[in-house]
N, C-alpha and C. Protein backbone atom coordinates (compact mmCIF):
# COMPACT_ATOMS: atom_id res chain seq x y z
N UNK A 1 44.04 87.53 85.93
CA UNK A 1 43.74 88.64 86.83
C UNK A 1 44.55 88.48 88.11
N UNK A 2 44.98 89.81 88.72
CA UNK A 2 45.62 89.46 89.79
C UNK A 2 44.88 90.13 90.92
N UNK A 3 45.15 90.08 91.87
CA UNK A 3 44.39 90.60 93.23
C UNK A 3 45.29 91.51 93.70
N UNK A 4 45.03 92.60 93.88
CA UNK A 4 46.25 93.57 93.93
C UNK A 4 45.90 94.87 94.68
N UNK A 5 46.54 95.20 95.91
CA UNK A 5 46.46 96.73 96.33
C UNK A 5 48.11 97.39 96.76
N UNK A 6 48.15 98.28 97.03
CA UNK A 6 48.99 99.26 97.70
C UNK A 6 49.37 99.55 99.10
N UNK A 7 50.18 99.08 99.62
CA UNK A 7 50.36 99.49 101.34
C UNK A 7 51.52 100.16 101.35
N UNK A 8 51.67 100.14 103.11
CA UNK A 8 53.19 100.60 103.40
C UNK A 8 52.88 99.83 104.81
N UNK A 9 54.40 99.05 104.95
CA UNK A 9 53.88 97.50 105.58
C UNK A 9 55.07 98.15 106.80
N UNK A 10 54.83 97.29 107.86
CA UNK A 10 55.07 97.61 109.27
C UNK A 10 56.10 97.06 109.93
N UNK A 11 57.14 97.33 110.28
CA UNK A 11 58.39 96.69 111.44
C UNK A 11 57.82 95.81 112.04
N UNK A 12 58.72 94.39 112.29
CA UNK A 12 58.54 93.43 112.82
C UNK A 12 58.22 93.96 114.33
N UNK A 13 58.56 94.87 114.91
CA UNK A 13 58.41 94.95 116.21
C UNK A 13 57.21 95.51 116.49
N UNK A 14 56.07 96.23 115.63
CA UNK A 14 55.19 96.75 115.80
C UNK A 14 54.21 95.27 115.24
N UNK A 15 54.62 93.96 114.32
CA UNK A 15 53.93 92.92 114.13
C UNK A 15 53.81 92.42 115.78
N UNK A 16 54.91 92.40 116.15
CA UNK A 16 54.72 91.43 117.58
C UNK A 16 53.84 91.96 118.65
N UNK A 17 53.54 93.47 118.72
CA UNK A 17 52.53 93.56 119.68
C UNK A 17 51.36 93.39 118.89
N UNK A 18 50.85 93.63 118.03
CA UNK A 18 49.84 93.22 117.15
C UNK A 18 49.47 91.96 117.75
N UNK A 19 50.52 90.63 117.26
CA UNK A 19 50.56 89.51 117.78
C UNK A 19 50.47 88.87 119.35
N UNK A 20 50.78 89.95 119.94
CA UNK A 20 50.18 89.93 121.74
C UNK A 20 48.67 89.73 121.88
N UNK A 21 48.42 91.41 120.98
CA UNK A 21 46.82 91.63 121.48
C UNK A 21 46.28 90.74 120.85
N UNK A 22 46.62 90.16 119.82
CA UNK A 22 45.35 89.33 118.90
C UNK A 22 45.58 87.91 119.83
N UNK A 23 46.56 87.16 120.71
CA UNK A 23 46.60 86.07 121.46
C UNK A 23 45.69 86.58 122.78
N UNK A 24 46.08 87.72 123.18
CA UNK A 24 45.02 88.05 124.59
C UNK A 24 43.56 88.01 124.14
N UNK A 25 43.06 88.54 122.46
CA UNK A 25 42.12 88.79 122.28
C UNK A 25 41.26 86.72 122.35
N UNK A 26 42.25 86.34 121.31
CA UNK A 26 41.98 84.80 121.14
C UNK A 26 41.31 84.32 122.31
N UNK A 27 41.54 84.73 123.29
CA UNK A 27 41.52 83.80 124.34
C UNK A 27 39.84 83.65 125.29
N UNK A 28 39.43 84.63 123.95
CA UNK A 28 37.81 84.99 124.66
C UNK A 28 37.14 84.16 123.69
N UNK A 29 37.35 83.67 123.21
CA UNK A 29 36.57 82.36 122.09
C UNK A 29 35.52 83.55 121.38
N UNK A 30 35.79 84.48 120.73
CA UNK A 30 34.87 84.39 119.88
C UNK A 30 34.80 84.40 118.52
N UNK A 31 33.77 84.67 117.73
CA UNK A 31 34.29 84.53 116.21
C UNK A 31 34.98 85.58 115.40
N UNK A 32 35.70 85.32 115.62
CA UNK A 32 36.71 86.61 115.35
C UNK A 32 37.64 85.55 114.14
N UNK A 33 37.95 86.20 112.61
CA UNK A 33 39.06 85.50 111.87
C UNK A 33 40.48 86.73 112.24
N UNK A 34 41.38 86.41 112.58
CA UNK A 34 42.42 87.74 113.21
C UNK A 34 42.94 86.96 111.79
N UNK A 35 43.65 88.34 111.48
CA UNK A 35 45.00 88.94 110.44
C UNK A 35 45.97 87.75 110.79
N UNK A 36 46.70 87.18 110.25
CA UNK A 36 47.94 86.75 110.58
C UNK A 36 48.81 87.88 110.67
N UNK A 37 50.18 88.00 111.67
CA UNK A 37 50.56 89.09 111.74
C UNK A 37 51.40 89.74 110.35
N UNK A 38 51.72 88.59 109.45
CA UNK A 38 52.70 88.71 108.81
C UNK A 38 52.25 89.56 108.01
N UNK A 39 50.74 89.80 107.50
CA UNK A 39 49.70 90.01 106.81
C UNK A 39 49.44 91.45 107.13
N UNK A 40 49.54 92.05 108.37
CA UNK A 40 49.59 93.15 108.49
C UNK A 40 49.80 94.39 108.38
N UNK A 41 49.58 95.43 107.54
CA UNK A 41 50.03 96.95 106.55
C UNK A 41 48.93 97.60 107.11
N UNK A 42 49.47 98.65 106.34
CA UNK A 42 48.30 100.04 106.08
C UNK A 42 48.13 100.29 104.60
N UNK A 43 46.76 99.89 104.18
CA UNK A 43 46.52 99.67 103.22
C UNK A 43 46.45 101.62 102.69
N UNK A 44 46.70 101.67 101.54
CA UNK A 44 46.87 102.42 100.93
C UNK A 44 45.69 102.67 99.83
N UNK A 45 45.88 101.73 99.10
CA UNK A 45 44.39 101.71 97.89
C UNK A 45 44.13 100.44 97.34
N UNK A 46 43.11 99.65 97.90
CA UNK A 46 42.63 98.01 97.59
C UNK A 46 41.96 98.65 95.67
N UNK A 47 43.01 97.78 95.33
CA UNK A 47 42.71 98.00 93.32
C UNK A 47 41.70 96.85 92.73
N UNK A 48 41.89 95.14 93.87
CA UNK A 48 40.72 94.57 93.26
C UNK A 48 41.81 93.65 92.12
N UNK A 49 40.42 92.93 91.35
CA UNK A 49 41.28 92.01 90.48
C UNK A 49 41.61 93.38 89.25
N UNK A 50 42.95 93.19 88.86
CA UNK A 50 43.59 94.04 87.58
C UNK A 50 44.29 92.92 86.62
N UNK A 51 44.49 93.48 85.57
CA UNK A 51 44.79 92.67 84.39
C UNK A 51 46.58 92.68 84.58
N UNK A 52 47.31 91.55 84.78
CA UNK A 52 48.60 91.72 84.67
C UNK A 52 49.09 92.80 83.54
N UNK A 53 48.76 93.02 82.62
CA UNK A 53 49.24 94.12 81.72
C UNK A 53 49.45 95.39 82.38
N UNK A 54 48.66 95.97 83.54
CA UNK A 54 48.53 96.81 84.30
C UNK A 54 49.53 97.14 85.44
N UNK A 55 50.33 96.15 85.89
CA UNK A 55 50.81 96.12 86.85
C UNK A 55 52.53 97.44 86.23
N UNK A 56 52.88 97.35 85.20
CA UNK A 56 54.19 97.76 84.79
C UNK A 56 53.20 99.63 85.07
N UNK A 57 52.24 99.84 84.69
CA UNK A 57 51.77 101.19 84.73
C UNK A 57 51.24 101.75 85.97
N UNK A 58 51.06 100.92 86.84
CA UNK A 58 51.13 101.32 88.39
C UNK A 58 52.01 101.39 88.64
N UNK A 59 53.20 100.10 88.51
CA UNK A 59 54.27 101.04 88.88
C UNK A 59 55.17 102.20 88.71
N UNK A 60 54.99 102.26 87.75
CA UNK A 60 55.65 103.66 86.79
C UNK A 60 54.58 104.57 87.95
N UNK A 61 53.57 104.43 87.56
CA UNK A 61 52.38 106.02 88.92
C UNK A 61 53.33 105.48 90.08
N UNK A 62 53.16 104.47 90.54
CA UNK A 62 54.05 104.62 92.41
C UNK A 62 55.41 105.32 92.12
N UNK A 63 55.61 104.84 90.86
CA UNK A 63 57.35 105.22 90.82
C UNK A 63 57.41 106.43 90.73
N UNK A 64 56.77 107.20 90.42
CA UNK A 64 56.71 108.91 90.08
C UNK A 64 56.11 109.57 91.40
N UNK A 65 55.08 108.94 92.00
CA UNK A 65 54.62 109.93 94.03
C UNK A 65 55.65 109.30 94.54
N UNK A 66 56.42 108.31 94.04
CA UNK A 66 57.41 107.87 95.46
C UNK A 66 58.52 108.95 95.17
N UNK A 67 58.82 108.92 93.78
CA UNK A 67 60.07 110.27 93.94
C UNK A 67 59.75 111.27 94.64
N UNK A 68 59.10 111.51 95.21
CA UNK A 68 58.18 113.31 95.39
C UNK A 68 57.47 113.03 96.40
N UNK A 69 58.15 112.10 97.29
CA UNK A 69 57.58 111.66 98.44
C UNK A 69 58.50 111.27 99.85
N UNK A 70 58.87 112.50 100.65
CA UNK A 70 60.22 111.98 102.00
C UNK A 70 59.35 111.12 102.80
N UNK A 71 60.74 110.03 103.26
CA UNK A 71 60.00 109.34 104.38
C UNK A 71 59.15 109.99 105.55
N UNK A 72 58.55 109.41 105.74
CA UNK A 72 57.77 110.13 107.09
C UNK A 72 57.61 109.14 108.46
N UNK A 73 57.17 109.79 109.58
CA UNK A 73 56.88 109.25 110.84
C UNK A 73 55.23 108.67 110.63
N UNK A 74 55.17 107.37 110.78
CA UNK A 74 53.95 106.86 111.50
C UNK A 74 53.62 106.08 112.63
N UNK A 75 52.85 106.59 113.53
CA UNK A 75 52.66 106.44 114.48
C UNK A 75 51.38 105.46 114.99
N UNK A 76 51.74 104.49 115.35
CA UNK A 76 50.59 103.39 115.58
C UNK A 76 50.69 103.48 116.89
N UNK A 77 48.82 103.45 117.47
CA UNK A 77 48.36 103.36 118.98
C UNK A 77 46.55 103.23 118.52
N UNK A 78 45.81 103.22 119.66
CA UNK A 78 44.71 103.25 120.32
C UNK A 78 44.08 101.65 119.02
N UNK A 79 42.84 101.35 119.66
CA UNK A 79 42.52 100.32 119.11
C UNK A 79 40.74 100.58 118.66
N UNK A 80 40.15 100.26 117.90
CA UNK A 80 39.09 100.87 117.25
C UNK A 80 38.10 99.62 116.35
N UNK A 81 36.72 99.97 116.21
CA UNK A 81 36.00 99.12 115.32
C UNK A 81 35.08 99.68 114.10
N UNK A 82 35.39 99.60 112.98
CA UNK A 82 34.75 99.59 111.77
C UNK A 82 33.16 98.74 112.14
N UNK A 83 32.26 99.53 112.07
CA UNK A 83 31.76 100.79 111.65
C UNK A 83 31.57 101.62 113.29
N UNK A 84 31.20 100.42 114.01
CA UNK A 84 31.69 101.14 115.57
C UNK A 84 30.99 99.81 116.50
N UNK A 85 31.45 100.06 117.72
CA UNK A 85 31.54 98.96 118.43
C UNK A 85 30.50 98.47 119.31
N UNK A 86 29.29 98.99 118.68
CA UNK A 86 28.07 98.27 118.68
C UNK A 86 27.86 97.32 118.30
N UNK A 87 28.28 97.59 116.95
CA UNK A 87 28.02 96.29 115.77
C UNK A 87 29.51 96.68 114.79
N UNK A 88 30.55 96.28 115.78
CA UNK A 88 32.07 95.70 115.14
C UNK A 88 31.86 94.89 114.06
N UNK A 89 32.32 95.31 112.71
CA UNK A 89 32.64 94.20 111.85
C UNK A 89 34.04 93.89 111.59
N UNK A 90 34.85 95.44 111.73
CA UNK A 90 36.17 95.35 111.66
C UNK A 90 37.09 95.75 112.63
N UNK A 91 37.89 94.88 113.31
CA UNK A 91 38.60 95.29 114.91
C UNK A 91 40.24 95.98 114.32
N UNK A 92 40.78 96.76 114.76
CA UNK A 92 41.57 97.46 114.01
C UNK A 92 42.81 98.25 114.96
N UNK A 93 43.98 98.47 114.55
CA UNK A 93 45.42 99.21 115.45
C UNK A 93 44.81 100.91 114.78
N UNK A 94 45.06 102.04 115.17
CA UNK A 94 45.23 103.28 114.71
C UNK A 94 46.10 103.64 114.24
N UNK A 95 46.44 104.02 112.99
CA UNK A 95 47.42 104.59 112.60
C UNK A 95 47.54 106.39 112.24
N UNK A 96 48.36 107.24 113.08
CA UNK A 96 48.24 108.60 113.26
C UNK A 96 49.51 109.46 112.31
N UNK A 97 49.15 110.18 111.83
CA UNK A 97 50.39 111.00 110.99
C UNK A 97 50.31 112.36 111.44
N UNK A 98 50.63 113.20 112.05
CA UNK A 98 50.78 114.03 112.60
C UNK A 98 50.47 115.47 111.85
N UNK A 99 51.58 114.80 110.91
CA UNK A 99 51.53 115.93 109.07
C UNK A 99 50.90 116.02 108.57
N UNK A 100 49.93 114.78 108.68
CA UNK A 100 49.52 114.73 107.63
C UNK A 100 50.23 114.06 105.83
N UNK A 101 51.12 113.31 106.02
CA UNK A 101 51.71 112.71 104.89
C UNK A 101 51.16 111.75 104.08
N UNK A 102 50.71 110.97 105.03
CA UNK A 102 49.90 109.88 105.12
C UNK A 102 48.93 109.91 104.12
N UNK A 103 47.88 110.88 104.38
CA UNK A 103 46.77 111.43 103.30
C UNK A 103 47.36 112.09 102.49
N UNK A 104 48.14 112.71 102.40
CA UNK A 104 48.53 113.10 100.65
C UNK A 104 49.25 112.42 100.04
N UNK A 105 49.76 111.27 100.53
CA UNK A 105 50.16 110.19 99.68
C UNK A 105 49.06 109.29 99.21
N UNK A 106 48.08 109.03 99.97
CA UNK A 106 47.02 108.47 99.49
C UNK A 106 46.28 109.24 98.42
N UNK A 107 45.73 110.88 98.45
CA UNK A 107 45.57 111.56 97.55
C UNK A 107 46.26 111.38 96.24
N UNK A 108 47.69 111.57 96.11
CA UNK A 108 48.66 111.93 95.34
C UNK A 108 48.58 110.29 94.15
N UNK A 109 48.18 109.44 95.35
CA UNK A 109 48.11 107.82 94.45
C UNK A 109 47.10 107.64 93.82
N UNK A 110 46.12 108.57 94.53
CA UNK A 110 44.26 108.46 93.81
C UNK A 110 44.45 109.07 92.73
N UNK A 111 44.90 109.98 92.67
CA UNK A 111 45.08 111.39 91.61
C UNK A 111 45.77 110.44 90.49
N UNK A 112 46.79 109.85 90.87
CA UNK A 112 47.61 109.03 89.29
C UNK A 112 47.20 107.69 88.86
N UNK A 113 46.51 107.46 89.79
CA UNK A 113 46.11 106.01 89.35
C UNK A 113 44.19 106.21 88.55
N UNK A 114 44.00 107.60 88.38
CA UNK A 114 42.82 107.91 87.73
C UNK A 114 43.02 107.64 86.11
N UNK A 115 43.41 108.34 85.86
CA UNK A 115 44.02 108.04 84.29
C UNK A 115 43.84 106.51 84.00
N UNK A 116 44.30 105.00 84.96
CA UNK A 116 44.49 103.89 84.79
C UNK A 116 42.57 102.96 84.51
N UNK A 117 41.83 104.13 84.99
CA UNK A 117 40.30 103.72 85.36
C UNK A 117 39.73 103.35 86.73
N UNK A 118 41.17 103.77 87.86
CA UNK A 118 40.43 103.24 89.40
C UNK A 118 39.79 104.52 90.04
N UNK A 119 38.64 104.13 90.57
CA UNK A 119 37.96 104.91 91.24
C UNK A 119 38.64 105.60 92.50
N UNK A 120 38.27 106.85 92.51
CA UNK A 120 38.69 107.36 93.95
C UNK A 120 37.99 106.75 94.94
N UNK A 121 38.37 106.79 96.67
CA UNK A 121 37.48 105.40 97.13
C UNK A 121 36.41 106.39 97.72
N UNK A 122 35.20 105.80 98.09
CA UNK A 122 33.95 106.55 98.21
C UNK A 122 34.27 107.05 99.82
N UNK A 123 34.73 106.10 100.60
CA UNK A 123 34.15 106.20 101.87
C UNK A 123 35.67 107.10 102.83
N UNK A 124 36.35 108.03 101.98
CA UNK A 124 37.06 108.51 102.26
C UNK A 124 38.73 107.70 102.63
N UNK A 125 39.78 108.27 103.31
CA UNK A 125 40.91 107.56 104.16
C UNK A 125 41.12 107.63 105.49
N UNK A 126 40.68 106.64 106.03
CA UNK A 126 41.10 106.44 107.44
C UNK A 126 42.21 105.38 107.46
N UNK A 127 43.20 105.96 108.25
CA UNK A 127 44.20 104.57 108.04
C UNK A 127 44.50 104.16 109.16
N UNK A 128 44.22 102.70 109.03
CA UNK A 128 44.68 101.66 110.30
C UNK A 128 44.80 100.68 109.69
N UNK A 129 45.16 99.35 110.63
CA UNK A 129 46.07 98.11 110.33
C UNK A 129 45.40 97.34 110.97
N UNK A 130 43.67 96.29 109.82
CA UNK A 130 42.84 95.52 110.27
C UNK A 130 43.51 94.79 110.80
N UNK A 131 43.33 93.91 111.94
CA UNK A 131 43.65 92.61 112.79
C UNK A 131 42.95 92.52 112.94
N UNK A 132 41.32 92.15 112.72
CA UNK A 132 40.20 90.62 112.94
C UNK A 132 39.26 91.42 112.32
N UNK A 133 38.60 90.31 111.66
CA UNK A 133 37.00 90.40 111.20
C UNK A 133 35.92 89.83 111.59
N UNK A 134 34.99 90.35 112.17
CA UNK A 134 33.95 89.47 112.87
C UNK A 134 33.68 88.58 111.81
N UNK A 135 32.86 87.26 112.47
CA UNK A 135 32.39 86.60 111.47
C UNK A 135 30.96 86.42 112.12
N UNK A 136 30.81 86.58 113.35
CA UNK A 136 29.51 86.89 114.29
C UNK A 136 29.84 87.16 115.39
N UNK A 137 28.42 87.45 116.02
CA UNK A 137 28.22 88.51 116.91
C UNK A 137 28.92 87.47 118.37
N UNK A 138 28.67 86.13 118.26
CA UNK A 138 28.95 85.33 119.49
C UNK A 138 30.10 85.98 120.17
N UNK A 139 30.19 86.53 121.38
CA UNK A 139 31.55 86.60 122.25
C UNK A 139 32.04 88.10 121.95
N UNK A 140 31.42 88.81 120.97
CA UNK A 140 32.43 89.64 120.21
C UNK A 140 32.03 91.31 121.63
N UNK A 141 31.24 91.39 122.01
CA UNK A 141 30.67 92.15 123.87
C UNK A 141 32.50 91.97 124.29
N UNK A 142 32.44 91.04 124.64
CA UNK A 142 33.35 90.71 125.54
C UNK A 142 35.25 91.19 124.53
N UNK A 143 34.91 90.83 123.63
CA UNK A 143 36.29 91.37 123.01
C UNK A 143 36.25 92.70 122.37
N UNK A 144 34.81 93.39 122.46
CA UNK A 144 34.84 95.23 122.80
C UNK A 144 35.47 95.36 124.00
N UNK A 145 35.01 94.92 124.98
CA UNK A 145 35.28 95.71 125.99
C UNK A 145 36.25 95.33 126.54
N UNK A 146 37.50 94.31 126.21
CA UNK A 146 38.93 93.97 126.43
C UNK A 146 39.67 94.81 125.69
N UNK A 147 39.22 94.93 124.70
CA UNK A 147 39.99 96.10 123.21
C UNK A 147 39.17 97.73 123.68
N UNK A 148 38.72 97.56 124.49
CA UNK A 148 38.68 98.79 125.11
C UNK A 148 39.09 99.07 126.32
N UNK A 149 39.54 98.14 127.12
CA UNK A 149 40.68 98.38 128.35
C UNK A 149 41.63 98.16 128.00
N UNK A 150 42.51 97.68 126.82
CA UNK A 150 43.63 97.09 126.60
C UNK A 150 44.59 98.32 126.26
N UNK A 151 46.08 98.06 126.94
CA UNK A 151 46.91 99.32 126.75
C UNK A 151 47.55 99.16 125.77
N UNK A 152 47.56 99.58 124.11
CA UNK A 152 48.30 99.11 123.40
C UNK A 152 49.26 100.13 123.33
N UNK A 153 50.19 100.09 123.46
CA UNK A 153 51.67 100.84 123.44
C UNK A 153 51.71 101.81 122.35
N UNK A 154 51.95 102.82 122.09
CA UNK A 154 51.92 103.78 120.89
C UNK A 154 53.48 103.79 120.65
N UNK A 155 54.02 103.32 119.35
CA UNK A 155 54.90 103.21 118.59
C UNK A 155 55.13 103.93 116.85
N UNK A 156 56.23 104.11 117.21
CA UNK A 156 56.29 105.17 115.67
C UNK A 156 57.70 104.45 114.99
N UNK A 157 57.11 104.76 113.58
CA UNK A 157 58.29 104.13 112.44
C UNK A 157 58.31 105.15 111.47
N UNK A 158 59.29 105.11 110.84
CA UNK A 158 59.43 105.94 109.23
C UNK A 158 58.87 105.12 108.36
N UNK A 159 57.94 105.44 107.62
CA UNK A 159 57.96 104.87 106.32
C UNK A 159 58.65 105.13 105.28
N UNK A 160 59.45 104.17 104.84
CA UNK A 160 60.40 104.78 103.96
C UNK A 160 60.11 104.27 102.10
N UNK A 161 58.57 103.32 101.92
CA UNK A 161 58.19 103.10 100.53
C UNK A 161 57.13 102.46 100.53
N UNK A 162 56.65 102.54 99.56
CA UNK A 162 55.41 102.15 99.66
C UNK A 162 55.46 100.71 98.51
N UNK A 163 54.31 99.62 98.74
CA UNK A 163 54.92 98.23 98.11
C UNK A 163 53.10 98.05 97.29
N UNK A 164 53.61 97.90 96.10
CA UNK A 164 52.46 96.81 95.47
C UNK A 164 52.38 95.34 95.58
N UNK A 165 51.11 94.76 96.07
CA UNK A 165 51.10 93.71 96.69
C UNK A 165 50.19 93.26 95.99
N UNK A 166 50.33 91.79 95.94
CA UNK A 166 49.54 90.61 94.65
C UNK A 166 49.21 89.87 96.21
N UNK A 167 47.84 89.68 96.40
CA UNK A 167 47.06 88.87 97.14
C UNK A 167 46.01 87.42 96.45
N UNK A 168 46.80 86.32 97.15
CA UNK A 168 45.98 84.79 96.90
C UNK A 168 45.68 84.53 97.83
N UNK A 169 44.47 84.07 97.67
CA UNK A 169 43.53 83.70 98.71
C UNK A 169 43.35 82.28 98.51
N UNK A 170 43.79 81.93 99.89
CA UNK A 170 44.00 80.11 100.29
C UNK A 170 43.49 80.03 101.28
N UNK A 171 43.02 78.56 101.16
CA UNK A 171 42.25 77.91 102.63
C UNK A 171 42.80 78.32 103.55
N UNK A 172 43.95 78.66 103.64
CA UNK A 172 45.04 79.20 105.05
C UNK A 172 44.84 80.05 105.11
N UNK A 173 44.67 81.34 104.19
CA UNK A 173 44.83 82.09 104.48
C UNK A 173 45.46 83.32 103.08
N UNK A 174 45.67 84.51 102.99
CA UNK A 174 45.83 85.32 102.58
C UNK A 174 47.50 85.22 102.26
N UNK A 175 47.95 84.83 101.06
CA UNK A 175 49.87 85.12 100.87
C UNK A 175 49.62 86.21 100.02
N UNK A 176 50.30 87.08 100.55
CA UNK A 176 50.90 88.17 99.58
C UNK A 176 51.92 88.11 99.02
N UNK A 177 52.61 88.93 98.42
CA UNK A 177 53.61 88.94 97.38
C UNK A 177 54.18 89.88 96.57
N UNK A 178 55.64 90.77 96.90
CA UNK A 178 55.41 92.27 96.56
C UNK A 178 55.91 92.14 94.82
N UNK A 179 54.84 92.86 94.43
CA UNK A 179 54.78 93.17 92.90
C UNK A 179 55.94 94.43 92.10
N UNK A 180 56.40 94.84 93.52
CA UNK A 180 57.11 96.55 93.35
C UNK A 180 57.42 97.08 94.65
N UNK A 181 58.16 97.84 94.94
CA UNK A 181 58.94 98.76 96.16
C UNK A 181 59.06 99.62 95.99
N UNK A 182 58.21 100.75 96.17
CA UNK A 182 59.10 101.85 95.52
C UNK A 182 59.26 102.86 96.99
N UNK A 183 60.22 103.23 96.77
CA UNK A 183 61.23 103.50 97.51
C UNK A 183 60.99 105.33 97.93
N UNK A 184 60.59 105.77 98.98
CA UNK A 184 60.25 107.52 99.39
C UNK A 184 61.90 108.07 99.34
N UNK A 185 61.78 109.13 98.01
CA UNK A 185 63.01 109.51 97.80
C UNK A 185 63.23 111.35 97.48
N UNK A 186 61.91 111.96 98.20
CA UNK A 186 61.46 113.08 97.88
C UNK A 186 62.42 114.13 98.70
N UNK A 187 62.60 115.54 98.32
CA UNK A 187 63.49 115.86 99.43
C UNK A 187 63.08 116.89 100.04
C-alpha cells in the first residue's frame, strides 16, 4: 500500500516566508508540530493508502485534466485556523484563485478519479497550505493572536502541474516523493 495524495507544490520563495512565520511562531513554546517547509503544497485530494497497481490509472486521470488544464495564478496571503480559532486544530497560509481554477481542477480530479472508487471529499474545497497542527491547547492563545497580528506578505505564482505524491511517515517526519508530474498544458 502506498500513502498517496495530489497537490500543486509551492516556489521556494513562498517556502521561505512560510519558514519565517513558523520560526516567529516557534518562539512562543507551544505545542504546535509545524510542517517542515519542504513539506509544504496545496493539497489537492488526500487518496489515503492505495494499492500500487493504482498508481499507473491515476496517472493516466491527472494525465487527461492536466491536458485541459492552463497554468494559472495562485495567490497565497492571510493566515487562518481549521475549524476556527477558538479551538485551532489546524494553523494554515490562504490560498486565493481569483478564477476560480483552483476549484475546477479539484472538481475535474473528483469527477475522474470516481470511476477508480475515491470518494468525493465530504467537507467540501478550501485550499490552503497547513503549517502546524496543534497537539494541545498549552500556549496555542498566544500563537492565535500573533497569527493574527502577523503581516504575511501576499504572493502569487503560476501553477504550472499538478504532482502525485507517495507519503512515509518517519519518526522525523513526513518524506514525500513524486509518483508523477503532470504538466498544465490546456490552451
Amino acid at each position: 500500500m502506498i500513502r498517496s495524495f495530489i497537490a500543486i507544490e509551492i516556489p521556494d520563495f513562498i517556502r521561505s516566508q512560510v519558514a519565517d512565520l513558523q520560526d516567529e511562531m516557534r518562539r512562543l513554546h507551544s505545542h504546535v508540530s509545524w510542517v517542515a517547509p519542504r513539506n509544504i503544497h496545496v493539497t489537492m485530494k488526500f487518496l489515503g493508502n492505495i494499492q500500487e497497481s493504482l498508481v499507473l490509472q491515476i496517472g493516466n486521470i491527472l494525465g487527461e485534466v492536466s491536458s485541459r488544464t492552463r497554468p494559472f495564478e495562485i495567490t497565497i496571503e492571510n493566515l487562518g485556523f481549521f475549524p476556527n480559532p477558538r479551538r485551532p486544530r489546524v494553523l494554515w497560509v490562504g490560498v486565493t484563485d481569483r478564477q476560480q481554477r483552483l476549484k475546477s481542477l479539484f472538481q475535474e480530479i473528483e469527477k475522474g478519479l470516481l470511476p477508480l472508487g475515491f470518494m468525493r471529499e465530504k467537507r467540501g474545497f478550501t485550499p490552503h497550505l497547513t503549517i502546524g497542527r496543534v497537539r494541545n491547547s498549552r500556549g496555542i492563545n498566544e500563537v492565535v493572536d500573533k497569527m493574527r497580528s502577523y503581516h504575511f506578505p501576499s504572493q502569487s505564482f503560476e501553477a504550472k502541474e499538478a504532482v502525485l505524491l507517495k507519503s512515509t511517515l518517519k519518526p522525523t517526519g513526513a518524506v514525500y516523493e513524486a509518483l508523477g508530474r503532470f504538466e498544465f498544458k490546456g490552451m
